[in-house]
C-alpha atoms as a PDB file:
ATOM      1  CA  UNK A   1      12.610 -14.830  14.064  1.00  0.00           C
ATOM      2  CA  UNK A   2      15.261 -17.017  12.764  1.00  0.00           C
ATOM      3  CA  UNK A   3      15.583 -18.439   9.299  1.00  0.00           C
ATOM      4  CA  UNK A   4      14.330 -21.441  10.401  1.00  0.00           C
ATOM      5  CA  UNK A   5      10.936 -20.401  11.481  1.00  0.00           C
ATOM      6  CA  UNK A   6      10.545 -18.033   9.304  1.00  0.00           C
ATOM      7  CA  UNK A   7      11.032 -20.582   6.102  1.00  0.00           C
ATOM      8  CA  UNK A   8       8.410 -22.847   7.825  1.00  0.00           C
ATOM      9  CA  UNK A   9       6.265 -19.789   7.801  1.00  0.00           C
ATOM     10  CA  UNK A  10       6.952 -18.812   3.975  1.00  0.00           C
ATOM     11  CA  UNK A  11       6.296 -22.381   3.233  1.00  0.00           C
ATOM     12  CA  UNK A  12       2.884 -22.396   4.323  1.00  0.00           C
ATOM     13  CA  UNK A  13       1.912 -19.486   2.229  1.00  0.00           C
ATOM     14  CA  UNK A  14       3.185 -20.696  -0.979  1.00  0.00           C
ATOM     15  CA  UNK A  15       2.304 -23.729  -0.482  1.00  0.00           C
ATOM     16  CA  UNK A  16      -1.169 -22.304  -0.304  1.00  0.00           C
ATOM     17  CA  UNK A  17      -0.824 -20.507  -3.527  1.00  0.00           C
ATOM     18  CA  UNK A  18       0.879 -23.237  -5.444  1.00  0.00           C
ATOM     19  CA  UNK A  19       4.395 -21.214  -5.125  1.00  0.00           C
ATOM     20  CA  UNK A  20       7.823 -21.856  -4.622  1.00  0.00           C
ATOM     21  CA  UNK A  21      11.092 -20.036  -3.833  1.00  0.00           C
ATOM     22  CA  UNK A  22      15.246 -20.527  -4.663  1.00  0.00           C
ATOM     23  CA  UNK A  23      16.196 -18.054  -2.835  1.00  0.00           C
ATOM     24  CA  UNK A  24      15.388 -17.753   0.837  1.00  0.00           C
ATOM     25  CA  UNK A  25      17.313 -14.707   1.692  1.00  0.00           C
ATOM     26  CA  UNK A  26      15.388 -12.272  -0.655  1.00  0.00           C
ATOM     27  CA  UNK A  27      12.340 -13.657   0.963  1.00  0.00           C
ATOM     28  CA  UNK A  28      14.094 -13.246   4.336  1.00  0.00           C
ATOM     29  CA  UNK A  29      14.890  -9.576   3.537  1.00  0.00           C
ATOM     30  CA  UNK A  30      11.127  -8.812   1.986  1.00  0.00           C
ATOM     31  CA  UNK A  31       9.776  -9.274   4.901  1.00  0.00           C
ATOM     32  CA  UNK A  32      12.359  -7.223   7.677  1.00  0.00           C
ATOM     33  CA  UNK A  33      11.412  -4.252   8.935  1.00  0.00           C
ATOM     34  CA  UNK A  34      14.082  -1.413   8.980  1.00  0.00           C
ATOM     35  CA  UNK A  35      13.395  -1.672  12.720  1.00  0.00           C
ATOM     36  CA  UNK A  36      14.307  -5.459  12.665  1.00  0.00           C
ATOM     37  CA  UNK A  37      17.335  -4.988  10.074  1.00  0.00           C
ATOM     38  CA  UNK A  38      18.841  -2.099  12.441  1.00  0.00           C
ATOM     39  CA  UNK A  39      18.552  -4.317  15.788  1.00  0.00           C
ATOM     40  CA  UNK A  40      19.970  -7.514  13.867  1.00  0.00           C
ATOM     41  CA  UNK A  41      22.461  -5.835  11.118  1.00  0.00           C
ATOM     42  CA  UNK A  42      20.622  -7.445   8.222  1.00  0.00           C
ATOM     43  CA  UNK A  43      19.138  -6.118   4.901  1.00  0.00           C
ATOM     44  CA  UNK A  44      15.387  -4.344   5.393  1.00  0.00           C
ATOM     45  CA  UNK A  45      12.721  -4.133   2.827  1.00  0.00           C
ATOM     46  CA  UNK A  46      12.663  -0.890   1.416  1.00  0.00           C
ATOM     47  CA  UNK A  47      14.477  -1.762  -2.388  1.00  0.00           C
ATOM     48  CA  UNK A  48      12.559  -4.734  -2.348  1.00  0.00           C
ATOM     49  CA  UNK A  49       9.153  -2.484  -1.891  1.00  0.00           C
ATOM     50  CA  UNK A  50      10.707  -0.158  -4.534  1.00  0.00           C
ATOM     51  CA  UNK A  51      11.058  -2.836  -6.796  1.00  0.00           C
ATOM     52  CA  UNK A  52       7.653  -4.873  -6.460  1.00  0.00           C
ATOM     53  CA  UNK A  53       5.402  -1.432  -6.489  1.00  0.00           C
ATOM     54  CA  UNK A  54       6.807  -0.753 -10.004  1.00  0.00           C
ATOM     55  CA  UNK A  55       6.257  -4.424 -11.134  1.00  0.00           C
ATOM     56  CA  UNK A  56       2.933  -3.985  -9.230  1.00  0.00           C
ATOM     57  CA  UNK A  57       1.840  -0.978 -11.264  1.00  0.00           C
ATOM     58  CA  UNK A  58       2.977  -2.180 -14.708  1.00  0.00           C
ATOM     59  CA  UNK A  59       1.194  -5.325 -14.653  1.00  0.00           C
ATOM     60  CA  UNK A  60      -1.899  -3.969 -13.202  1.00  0.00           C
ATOM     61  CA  UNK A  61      -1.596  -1.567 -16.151  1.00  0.00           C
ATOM     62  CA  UNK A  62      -0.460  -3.757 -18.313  1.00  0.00           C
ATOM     63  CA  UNK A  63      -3.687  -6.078 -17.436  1.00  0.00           C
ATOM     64  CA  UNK A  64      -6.099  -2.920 -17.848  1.00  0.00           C
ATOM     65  CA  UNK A  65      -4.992  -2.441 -21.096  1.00  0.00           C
ATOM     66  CA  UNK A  66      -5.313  -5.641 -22.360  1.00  0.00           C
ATOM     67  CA  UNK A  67      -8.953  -7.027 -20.946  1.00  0.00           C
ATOM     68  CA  UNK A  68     -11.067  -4.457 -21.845  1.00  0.00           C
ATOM     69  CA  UNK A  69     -11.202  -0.899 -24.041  1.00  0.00           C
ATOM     70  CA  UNK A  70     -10.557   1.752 -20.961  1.00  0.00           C
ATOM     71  CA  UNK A  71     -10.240   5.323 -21.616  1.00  0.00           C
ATOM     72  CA  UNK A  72      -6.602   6.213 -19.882  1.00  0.00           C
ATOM     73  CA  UNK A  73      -8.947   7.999 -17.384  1.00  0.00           C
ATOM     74  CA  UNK A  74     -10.962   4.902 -16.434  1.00  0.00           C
ATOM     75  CA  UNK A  75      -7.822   3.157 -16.629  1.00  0.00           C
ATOM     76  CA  UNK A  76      -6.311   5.028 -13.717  1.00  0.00           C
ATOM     77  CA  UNK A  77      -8.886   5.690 -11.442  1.00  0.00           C
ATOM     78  CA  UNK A  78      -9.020   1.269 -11.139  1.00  0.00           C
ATOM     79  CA  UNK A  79      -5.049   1.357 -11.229  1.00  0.00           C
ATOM     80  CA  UNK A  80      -5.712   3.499  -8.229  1.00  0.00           C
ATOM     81  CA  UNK A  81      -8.447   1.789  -6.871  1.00  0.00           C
ATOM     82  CA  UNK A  82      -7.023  -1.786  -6.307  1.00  0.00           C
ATOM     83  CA  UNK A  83      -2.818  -0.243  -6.091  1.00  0.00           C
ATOM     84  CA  UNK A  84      -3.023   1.579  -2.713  1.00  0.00           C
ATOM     85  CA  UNK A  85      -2.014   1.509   0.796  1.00  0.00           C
ATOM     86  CA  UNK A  86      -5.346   0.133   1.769  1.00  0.00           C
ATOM     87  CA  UNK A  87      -5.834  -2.324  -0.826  1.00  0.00           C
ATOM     88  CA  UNK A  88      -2.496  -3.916  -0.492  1.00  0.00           C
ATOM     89  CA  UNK A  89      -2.320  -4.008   3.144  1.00  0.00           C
ATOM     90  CA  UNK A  90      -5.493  -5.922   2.880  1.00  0.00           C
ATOM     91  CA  UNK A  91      -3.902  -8.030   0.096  1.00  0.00           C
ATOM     92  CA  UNK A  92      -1.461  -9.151   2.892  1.00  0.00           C
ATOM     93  CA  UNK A  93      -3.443  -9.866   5.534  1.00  0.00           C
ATOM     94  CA  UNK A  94      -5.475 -12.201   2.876  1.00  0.00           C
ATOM     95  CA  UNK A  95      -2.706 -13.858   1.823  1.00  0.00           C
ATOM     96  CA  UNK A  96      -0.827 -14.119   5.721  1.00  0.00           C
ATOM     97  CA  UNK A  97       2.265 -12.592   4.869  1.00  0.00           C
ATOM     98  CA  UNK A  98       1.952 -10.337   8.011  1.00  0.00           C
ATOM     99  CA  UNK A  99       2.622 -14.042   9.821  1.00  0.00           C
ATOM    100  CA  UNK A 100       6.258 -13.356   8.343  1.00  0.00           C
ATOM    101  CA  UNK A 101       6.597  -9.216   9.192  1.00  0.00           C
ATOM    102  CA  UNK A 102       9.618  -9.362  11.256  1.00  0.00           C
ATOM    103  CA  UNK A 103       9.580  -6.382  13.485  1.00  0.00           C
ATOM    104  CA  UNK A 104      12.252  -4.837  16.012  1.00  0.00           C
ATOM    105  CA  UNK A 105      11.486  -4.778  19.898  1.00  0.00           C
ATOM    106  CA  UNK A 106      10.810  -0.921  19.484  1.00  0.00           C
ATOM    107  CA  UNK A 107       8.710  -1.221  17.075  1.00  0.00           C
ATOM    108  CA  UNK A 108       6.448  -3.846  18.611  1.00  0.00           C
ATOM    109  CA  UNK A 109       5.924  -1.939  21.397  1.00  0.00           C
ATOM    110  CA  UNK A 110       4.881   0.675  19.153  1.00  0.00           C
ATOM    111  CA  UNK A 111       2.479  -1.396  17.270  1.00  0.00           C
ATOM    112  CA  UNK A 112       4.094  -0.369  14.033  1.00  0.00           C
ATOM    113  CA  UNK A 113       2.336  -3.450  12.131  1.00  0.00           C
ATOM    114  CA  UNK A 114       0.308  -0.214  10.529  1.00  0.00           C
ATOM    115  CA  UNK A 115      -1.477  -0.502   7.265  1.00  0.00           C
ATOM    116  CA  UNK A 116       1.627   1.169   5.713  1.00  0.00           C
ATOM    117  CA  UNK A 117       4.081  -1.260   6.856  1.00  0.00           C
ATOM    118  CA  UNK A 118       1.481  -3.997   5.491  1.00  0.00           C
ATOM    119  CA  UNK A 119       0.825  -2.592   2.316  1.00  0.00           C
ATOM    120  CA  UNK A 120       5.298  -2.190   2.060  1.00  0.00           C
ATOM    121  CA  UNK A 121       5.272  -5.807   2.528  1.00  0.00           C
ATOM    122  CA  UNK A 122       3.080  -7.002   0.349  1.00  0.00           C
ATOM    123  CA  UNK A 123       5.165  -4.824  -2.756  1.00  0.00           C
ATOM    124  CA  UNK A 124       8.530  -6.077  -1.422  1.00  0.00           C
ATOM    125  CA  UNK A 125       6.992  -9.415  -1.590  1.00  0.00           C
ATOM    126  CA  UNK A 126       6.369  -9.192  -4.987  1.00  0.00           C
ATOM    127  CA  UNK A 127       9.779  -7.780  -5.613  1.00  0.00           C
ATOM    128  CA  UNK A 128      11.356 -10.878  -3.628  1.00  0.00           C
ATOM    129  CA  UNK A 129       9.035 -13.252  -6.412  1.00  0.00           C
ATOM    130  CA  UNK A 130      10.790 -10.883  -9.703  1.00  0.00           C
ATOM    131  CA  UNK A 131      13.941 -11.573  -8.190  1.00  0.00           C
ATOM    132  CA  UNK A 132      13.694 -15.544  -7.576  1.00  0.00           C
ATOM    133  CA  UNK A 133      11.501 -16.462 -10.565  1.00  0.00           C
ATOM    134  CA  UNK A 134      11.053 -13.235 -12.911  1.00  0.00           C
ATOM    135  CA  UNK A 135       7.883 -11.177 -14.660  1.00  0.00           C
ATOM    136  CA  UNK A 136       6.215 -13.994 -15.650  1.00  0.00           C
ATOM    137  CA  UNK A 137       5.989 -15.698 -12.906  1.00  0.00           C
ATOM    138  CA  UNK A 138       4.509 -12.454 -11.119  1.00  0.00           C
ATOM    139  CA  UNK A 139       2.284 -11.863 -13.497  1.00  0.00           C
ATOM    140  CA  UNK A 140       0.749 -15.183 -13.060  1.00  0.00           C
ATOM    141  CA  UNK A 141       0.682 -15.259  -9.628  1.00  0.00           C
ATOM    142  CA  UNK A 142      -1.715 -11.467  -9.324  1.00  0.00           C
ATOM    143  CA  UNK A 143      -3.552 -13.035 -12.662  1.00  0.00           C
ATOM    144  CA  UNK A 144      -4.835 -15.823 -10.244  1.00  0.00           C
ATOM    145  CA  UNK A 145      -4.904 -13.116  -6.892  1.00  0.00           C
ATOM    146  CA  UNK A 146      -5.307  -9.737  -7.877  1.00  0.00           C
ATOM    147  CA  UNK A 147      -6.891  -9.715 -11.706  1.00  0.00           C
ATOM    148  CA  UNK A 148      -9.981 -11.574 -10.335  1.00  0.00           C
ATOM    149  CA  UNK A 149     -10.697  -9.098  -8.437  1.00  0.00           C
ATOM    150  CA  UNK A 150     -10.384  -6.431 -10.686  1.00  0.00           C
ATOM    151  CA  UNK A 151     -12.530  -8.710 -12.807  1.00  0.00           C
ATOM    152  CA  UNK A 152     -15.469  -9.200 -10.580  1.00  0.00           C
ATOM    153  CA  UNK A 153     -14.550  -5.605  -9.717  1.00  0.00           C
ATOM    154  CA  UNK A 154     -16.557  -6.256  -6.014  1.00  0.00           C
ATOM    155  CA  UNK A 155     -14.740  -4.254  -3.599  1.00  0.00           C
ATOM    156  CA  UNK A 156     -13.708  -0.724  -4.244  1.00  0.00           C
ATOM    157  CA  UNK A 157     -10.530   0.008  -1.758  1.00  0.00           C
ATOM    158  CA  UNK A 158     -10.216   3.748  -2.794  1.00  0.00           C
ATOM    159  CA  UNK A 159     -12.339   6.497  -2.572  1.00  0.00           C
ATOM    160  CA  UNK A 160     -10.861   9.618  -4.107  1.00  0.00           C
ATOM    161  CA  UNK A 161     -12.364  12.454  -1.209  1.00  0.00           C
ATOM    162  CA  UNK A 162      -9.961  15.345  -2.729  1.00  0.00           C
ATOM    163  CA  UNK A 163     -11.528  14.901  -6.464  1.00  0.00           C
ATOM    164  CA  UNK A 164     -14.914  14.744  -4.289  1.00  0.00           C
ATOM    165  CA  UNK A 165     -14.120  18.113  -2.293  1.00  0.00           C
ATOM    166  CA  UNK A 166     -12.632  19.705  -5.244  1.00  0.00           C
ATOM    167  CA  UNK A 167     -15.768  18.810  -7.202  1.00  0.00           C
ATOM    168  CA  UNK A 168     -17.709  20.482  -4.064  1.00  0.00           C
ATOM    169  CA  UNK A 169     -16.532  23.615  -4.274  1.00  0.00           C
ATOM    170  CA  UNK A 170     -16.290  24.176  -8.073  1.00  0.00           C
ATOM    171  CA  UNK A 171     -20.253  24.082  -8.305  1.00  0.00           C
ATOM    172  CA  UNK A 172     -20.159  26.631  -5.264  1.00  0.00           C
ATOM    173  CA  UNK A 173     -16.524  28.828  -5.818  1.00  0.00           C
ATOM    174  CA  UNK A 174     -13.707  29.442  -7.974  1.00  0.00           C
ATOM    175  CA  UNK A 175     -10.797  29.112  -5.037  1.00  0.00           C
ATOM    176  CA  UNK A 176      -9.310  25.564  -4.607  1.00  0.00           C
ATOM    177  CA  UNK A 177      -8.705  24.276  -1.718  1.00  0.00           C
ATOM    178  CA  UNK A 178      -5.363  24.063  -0.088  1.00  0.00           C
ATOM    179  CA  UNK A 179      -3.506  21.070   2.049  1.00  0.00           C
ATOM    180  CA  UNK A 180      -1.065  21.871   4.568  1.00  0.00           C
ATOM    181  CA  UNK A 181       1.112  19.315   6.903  1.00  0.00           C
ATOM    182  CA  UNK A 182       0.009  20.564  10.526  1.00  0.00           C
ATOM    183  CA  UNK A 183       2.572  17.922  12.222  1.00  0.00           C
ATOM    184  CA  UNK A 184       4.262  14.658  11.745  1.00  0.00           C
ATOM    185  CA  UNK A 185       5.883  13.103  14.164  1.00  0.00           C
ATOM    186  CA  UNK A 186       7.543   9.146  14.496  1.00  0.00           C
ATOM    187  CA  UNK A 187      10.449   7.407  13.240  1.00  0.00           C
ATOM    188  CA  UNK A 188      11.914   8.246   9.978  1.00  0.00           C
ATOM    189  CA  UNK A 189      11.071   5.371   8.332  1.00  0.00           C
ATOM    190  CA  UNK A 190       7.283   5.120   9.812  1.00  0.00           C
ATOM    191  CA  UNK A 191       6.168   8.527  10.297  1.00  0.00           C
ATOM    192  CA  UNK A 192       2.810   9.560  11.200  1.00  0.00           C
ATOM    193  CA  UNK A 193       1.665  12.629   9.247  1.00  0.00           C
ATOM    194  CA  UNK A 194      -1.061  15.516   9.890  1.00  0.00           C
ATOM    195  CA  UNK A 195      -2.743  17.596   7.452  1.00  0.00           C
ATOM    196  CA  UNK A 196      -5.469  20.230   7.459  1.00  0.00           C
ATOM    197  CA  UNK A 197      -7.505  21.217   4.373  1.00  0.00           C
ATOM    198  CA  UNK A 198      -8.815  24.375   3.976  1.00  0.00           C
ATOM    199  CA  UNK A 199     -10.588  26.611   1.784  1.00  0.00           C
ATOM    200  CA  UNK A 200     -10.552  30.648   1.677  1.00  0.00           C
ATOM    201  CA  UNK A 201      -8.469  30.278   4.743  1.00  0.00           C
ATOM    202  CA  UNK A 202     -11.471  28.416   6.341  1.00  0.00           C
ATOM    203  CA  UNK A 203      -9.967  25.465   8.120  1.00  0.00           C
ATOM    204  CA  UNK A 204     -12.249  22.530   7.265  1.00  0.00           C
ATOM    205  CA  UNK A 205     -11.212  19.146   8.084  1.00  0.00           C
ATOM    206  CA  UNK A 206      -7.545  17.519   9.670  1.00  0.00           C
ATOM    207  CA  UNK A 207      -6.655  14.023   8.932  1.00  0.00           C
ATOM    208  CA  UNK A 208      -3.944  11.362  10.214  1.00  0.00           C
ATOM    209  CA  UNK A 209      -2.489   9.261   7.964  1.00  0.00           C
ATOM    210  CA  UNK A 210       0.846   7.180   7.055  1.00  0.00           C
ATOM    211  CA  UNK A 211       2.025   8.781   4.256  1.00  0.00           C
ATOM    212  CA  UNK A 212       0.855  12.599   3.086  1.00  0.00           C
ATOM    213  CA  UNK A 213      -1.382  11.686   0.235  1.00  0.00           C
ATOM    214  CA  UNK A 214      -3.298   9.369   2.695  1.00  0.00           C
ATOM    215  CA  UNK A 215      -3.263  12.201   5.558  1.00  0.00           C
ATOM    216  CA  UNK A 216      -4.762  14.637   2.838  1.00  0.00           C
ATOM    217  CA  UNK A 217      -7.645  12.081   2.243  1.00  0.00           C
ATOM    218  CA  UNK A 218      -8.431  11.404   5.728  1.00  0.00           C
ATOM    219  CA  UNK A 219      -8.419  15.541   5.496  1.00  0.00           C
ATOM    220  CA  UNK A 220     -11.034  15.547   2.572  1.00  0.00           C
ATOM    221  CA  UNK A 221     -12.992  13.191   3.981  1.00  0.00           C
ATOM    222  CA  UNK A 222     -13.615  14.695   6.790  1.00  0.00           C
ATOM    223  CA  UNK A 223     -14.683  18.148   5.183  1.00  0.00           C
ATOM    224  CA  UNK A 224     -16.857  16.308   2.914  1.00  0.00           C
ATOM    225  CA  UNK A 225     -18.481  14.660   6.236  1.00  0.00           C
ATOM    226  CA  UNK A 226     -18.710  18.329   7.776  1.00  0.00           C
ATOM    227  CA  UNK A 227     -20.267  19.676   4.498  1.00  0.00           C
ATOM    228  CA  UNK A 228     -22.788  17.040   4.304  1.00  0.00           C
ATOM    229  CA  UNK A 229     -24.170  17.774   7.529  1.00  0.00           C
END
């Protein structure tokens, strides 16, 4: 994609959200894969997504604190709850910035527009916004996305299985249960990992996922499945 159609494609989205840019190259780089940025020598995402999941943190915090009298407890488990891979890969797809991933031949042969890859997007996205019009302009922009939501509080993106399965067994035994990476495989910068969770060296669930602390869910979730039954 050229800058050409890929500034008619950022148009449309701000325009639907009643935003603007100065700067179409951070834009440009927010949204290139390392796959694409390898095959066509420009900059990829990845400081951008550094960037924008810090700002994305502090404000959610920073809106937490302010709206209502959480307990740091209560304060993190929502943090958690609407900042994680799920929730803003979904936050991209809503908004249509995965019309503007960018994505080397390799990878789309690979299908590597994964819910990790969506979820980097939408950060370095928001990193691309600091950059061009700084925090307040951020922070105004999730206050009329993202802070509804927490707000209305209607969908819960994260389920916390390992607190669940650690829960399970405390009622039943004193020995926690253990993670372990089984295999990981795939590029370096999109690697797919594969983790078993076990307890007393009973083997009780594997799970796939993107990045390890997603893999370990998967892994809990699975054993909590199996123990159910």
């Amino acid at each position: 994609m050229n800058k050409n159609e890929f500034s008619v494609k950022l148009t449309k989205i701000m325009n639907k959200y009643n935003l603007s840019f100065n700067n179409l190259d951070l834009y440009y780089e927010a949204f290139a894969h390392p796959s694409f940025a390898n095959e066509n020598h420009v900059k990829d995402y990845q400081r951008l997504e550094f960037l924008g999941d810090a700002i994305l943190g502090f404000l959610v915090g920073e809106y937490l604190y302010k709206t209502k009298e959480f307990t740091e407890g209560e304060m993190t488990k929502l943090r958690a709850n609407y900042v994680c891979t799920q929730a803003n890969a979904e936050y991209s797809q809503e908004i249509g910035l995965d019309r503007c991933l960018m994505l080397g031949k390799g990878a789309k042969e690979q299908n590597e527009d994964s819910q990790s890859v969506l979820a980097d997007i939408f950060e370095s996205f928001l990193g691309a916004l600091y950059l061009d019009h700084g925090l307040d302009y951020v922070r105004n922009f999730l206050n009329n996305f993202l802070f509804t939501k927490i707000k209305k509080h209607k969908v819960d993106f994260f389920v916390d299985y390992k607190s669940r399965l650690q829960e399970y067994f405390q009622a039943e035994s004193r020995v926690s249960v253990a993670y372990q990476v089984i295999n990981e495989y795939g590029p370096p910068h999109n690697k797919t990992f594969e983790v078993g969770v076990s307890h007393d060296n009973l083997l009780l669930g594997v799970g796939i996922g993107k990045t390890k602390k997603e893999a370990e869910q998967n892994a809990a979730k699975k054993a909590l499945e199996k123990l159910v039954r």
